[in-house]
Structure formats: structure tokens, C-alpha cells
C-alpha atoms as a PDB file:
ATOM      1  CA  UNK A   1     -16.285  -0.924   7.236  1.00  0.00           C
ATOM      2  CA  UNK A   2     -13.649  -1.827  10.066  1.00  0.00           C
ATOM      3  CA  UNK A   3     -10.891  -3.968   8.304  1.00  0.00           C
ATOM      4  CA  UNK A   4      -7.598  -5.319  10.943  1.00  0.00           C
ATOM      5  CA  UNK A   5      -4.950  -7.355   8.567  1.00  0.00           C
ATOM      6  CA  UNK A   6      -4.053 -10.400   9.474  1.00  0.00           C
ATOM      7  CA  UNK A   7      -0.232 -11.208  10.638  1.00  0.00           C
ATOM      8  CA  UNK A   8       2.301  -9.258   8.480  1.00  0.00           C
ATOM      9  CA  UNK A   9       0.046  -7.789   5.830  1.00  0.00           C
ATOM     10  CA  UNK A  10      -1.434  -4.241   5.363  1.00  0.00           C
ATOM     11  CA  UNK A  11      -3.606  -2.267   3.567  1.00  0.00           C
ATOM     12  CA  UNK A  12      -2.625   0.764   1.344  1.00  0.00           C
ATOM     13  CA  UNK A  13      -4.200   2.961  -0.865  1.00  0.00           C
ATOM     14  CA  UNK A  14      -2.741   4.221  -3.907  1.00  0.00           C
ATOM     15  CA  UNK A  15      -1.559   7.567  -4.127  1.00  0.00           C
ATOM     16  CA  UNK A  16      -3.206   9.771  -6.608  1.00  0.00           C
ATOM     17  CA  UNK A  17      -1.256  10.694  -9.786  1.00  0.00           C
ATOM     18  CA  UNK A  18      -0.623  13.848 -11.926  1.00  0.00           C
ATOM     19  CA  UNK A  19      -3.219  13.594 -14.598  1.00  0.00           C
ATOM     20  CA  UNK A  20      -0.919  16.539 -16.662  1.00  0.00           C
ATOM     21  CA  UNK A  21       2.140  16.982 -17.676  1.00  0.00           C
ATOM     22  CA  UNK A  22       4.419  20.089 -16.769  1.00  0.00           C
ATOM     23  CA  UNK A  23       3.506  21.201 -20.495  1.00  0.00           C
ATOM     24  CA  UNK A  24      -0.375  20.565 -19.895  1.00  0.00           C
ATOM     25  CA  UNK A  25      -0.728  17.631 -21.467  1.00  0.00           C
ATOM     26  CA  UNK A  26      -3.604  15.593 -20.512  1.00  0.00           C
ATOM     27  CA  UNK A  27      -2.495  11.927 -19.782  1.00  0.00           C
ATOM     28  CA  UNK A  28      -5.025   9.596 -20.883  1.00  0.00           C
ATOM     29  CA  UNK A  29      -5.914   6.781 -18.596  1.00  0.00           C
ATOM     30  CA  UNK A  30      -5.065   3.599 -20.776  1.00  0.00           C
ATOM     31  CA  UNK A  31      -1.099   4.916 -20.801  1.00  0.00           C
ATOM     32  CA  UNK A  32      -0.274   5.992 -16.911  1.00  0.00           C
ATOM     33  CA  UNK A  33       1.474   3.489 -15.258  1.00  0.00           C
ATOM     34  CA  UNK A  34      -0.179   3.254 -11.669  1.00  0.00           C
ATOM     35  CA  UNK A  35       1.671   4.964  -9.268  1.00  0.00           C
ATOM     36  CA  UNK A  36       4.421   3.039  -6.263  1.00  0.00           C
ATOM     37  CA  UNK A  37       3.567   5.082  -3.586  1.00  0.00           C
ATOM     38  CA  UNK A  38       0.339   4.429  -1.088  1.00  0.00           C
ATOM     39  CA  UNK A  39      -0.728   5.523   1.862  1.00  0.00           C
ATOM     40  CA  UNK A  40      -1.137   2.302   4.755  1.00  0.00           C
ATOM     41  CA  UNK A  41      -4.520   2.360   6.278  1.00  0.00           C
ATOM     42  CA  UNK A  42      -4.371  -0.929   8.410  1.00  0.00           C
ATOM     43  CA  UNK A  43      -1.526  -2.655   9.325  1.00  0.00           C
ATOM     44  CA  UNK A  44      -1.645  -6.250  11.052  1.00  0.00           C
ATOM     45  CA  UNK A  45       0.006  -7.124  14.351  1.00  0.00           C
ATOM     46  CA  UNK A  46       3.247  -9.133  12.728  1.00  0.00           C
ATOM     47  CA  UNK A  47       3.972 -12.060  11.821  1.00  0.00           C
ATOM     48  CA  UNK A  48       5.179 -14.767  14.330  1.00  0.00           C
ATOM     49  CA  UNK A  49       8.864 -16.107  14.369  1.00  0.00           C
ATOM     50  CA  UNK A  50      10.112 -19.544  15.090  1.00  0.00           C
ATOM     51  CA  UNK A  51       9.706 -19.306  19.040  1.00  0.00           C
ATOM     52  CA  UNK A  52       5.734 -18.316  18.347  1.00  0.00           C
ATOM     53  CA  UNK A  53       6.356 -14.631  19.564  1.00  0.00           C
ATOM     54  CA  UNK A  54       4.968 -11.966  17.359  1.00  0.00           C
ATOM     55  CA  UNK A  55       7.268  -9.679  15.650  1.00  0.00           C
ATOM     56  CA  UNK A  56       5.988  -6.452  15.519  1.00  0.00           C
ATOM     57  CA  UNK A  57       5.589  -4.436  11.885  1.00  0.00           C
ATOM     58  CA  UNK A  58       7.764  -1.276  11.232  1.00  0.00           C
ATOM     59  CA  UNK A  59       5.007   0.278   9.540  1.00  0.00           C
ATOM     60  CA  UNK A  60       1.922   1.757  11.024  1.00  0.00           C
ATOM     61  CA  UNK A  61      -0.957   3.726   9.592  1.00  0.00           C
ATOM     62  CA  UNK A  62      -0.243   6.748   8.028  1.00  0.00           C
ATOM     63  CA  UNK A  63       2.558   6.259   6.824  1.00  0.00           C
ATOM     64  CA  UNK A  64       3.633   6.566   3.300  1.00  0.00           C
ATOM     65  CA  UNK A  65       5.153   4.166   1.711  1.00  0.00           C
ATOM     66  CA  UNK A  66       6.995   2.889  -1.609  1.00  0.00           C
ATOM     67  CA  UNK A  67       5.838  -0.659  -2.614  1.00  0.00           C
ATOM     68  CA  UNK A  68       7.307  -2.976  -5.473  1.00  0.00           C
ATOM     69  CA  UNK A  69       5.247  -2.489  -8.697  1.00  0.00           C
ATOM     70  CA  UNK A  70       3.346  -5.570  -8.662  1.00  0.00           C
ATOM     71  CA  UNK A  71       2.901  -6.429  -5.018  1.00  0.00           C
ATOM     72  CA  UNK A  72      -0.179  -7.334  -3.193  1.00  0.00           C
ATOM     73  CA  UNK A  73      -4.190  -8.085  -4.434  1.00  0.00           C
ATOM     74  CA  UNK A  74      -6.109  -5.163  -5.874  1.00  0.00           C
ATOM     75  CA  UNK A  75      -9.516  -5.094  -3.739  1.00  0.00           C
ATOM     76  CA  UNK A  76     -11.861  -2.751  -3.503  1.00  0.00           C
ATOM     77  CA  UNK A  77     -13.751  -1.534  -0.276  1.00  0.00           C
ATOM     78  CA  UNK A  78     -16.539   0.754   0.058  1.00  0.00           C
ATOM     79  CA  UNK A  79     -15.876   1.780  -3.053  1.00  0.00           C
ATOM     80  CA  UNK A  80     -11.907   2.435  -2.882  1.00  0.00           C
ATOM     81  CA  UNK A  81      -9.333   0.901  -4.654  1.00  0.00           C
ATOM     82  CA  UNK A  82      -6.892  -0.637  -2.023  1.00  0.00           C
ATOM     83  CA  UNK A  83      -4.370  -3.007  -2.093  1.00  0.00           C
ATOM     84  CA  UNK A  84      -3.694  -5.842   0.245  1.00  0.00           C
ATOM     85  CA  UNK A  85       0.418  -6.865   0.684  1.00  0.00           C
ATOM     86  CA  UNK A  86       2.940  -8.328   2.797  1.00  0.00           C
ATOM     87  CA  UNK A  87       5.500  -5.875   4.888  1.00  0.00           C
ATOM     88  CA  UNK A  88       7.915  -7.490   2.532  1.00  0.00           C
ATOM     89  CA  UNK A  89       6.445  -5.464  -0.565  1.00  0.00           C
ATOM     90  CA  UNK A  90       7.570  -2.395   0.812  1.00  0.00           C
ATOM     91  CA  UNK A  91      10.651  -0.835  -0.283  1.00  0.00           C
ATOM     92  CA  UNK A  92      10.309   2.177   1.858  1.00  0.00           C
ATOM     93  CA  UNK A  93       8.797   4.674   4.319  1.00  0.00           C
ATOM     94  CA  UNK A  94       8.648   8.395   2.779  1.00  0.00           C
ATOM     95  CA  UNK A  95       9.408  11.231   5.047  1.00  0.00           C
END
């Protein structure tokens, strides 16, 4: 399935966490925290300012990124967990 955000939003998928600890420990599910850092997979073409001209987003797919812990909807898409949130929600682009 094709998906194109709308305005200033994105969508990012979660990045996959360490199911061990350095000791071996196996982390059960109901304790990890989910992890802040995603992958964006669509971006939208900005948001518009006052003047009606579209301001462009910074980030762009492929890029990874560090989002607040509670931002955006939780959907899932052909069977993937994603998350839909505003440009705003990200803290960062990882290098």
C-alpha cells in the first residue's frame, strides 16, 4: 500500500530493540519500554504558513530519527506497526 502524509506529518516505524541484556538476560515483553528512535517512511509536503506558501519538511525518508515518547497515533499497515506524527514530535535526526 502507497501511503503520502498529509501537510507536516510523517510516518515512522519503530526501531527494533535489544531483546537481551549485555548479561543475557531475556527481557520480557510486558517490561521494555518501546523504543524513541524510528525510521521515517513517508514524509508530507509541509505545512503552509500565513502567506499560503508551503514550508518544506527537514526530514525526508530514510532518515532516522528521535521522537518524543508519546508522540503521534499507533497504526498499523500491512501488517507493521507505524506511527503517524507531526514534524514537531521529532527531537532529532541521527547520523
Amino acid at each position: 500500500m502507497k501511503i503520502k502524509p498529509m501537510n507536516d506529518r510523517v510516518l515512522v516505524t519503530r526501531m527494533s530493540e535489544e531483546q537481551k541484556t549485555a548479561g543475557g538476560i531475556i527481557i520480557p515483553d510486558t517490561v521494555k519500554e518501546k523504543p524513541q528512535e524510528g525510521i521515517v517512511v513517508a514524509a508530507g509536503p509541509g505545512k503552509r504558513d500565513d502567506n499560503g506558501n508551503r514550508v518544506p519538511l527537514e526530514v525526508k525518508a530514510g532518515d532516522r530519527v528521535l521522537f518524543s515518547k508519546y508522540a503521534g497515533t499507533e497504526v498499523k499497515i500491512d501488517g507493521q506497526e507505524r506511527i503517524f506524527m507531526r514534524e514537531d514530535d521529532i527531537l532529532a535526526i541521527l547520523s
